[in-house]
Protein backbone atom coordinates (compact mmCIF):
# COMPACT_ATOMS: atom_id res chain seq x y z
CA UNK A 1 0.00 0.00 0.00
CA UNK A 2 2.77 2.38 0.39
CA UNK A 3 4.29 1.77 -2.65
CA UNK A 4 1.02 2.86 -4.20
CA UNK A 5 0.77 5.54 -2.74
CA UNK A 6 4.57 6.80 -2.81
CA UNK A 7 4.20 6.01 -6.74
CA UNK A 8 1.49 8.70 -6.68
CA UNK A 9 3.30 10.98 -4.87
CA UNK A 10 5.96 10.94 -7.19
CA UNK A 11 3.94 11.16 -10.06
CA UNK A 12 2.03 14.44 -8.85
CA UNK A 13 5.27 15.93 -7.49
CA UNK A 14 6.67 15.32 -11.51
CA UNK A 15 4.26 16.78 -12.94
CA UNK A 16 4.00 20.02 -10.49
CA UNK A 17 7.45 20.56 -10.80
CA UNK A 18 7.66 24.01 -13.04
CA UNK A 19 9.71 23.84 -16.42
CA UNK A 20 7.54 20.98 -17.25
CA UNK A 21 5.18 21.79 -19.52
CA UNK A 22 2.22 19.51 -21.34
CA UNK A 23 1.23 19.48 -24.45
CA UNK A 24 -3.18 19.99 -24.66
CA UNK A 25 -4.29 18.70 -27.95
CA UNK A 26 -7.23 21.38 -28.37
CA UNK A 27 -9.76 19.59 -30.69
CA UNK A 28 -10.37 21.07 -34.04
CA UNK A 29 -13.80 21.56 -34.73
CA UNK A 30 -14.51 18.68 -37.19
CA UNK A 31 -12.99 16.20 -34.60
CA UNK A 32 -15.88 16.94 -32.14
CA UNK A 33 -19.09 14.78 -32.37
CA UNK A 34 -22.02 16.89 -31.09
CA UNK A 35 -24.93 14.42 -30.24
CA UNK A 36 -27.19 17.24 -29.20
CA UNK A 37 -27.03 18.40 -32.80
CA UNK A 38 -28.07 14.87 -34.01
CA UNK A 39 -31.01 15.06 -31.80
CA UNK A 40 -32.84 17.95 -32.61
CA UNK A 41 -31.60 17.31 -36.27
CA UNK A 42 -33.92 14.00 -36.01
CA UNK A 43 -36.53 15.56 -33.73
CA UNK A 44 -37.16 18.03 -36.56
CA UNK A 45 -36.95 14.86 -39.16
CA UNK A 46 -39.92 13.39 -37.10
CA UNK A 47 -41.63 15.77 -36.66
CA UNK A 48 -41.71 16.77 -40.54
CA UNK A 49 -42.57 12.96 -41.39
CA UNK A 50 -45.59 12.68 -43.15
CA UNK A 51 -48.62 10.71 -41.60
CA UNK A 52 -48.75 7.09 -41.36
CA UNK A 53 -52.28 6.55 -42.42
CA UNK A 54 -53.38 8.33 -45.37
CA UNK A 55 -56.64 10.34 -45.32
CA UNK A 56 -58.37 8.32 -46.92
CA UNK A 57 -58.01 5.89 -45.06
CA UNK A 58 -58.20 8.01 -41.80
CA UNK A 59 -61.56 9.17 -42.73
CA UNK A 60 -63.26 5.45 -43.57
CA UNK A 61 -61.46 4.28 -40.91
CA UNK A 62 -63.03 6.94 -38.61
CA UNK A 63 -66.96 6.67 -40.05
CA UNK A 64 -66.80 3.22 -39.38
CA UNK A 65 -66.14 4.01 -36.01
CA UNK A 66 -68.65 6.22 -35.66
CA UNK A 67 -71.43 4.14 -36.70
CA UNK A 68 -69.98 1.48 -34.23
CA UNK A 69 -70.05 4.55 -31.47
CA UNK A 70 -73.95 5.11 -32.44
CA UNK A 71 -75.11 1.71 -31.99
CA UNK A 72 -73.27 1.43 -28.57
CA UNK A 73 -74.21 4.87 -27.33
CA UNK A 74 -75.76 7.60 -29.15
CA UNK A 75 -73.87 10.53 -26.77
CA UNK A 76 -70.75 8.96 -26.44
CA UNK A 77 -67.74 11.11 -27.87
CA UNK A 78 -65.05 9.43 -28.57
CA UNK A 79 -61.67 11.23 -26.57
CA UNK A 80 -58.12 11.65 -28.33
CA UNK A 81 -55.42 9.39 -28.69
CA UNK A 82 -52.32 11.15 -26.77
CA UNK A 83 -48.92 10.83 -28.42
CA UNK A 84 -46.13 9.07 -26.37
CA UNK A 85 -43.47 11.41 -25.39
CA UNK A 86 -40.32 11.66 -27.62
CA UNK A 87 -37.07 9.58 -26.32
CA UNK A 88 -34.59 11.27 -25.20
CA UNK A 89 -32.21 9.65 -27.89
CA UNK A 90 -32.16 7.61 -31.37
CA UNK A 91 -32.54 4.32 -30.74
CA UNK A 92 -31.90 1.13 -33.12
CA UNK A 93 -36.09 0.56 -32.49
CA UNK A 94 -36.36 4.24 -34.34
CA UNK A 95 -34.24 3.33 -37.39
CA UNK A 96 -35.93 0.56 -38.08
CA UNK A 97 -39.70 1.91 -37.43
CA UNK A 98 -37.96 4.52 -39.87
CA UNK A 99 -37.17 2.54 -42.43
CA UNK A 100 -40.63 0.16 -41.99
CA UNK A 101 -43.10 3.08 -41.72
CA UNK A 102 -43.59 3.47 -45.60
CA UNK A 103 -44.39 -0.02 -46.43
CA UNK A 104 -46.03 0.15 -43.28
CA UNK A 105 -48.38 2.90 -44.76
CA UNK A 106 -48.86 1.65 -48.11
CA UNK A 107 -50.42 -1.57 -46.36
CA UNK A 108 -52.70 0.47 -43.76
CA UNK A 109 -53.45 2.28 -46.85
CA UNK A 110 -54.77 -0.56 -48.42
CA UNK A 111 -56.18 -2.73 -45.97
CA UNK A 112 -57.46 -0.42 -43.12
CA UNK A 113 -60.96 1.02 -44.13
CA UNK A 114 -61.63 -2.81 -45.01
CA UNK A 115 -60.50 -4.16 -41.67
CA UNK A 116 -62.18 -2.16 -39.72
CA UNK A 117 -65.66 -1.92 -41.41
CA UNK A 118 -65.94 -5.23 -40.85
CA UNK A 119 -64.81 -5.44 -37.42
CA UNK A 120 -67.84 -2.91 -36.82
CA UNK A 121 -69.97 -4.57 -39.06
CA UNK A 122 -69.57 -7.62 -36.99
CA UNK A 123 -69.97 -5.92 -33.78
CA UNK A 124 -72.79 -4.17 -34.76
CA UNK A 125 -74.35 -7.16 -35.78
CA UNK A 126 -73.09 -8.89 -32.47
CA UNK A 127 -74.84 -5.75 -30.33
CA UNK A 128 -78.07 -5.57 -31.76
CA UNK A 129 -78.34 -9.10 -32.88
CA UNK A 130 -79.13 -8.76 -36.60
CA UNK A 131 -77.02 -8.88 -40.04
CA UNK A 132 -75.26 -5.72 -40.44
């Protein structure tokens, strides 16, 4: 333990002593990786992205849904989805929901408004007990 800690002492006392004198390496601009940058670049990426349902298929989607809400209850409003917060960072998840949301949208595109009127139609029909 004392040779530790004389091995220390000698190294602080070396480098205290004056006449020595360190070379900093002061970073050049291009050598420093600013993260923050990357982030908001990418928030503003996101936030520019175009929708992942078209609305089209938003709106057939959503009168389906309201005919579904009239048979249930006549008054009922239906409330708003919230948005989950944005993470902190770019994740591996987020490049790859980047690079599946298009195909992802061509197939909502295609196959939501279908989907979904008959998943009222058949709830309907299960609510009021006749073909819908």
């Amino acid at each position: 333990m004392e040779d530790i800690l004389s091995s220390i002492r000698r190294v602080i006392a070396r480098d205290e002593t004056p006449g020595t004198v360190r070379e900093a390496r002061v970073p050049e601009a291009d050598d420093i990786l600013d993260l923050q940058e990357q982030e908001d670049r990418a928030a503003e990426e996101a936030s520019e992205a175009e929708e992942l349902v078209s609305e089209a298929s938003a709106d057939a989607a959503r009168q389906s849904l309201e005919a579904l809400t009239a048979a249930v209850a006549p008054a009922a409003a239906a409330a708003p989805v919230a948005a989950p917060p944005a993470a902190a960072g770019r994740t591996m998840e987020d490049v790859v929901l980047d690079a599946l949301r298009p195909m992802l949208k061509d197939w909502l595109d295609a196959n939501l408004p279908p989907l979904v009127e008959a998943m009222v139609a058949k709830e309907i029909s299960r609510i009021t007990g006749r073909k819908f």
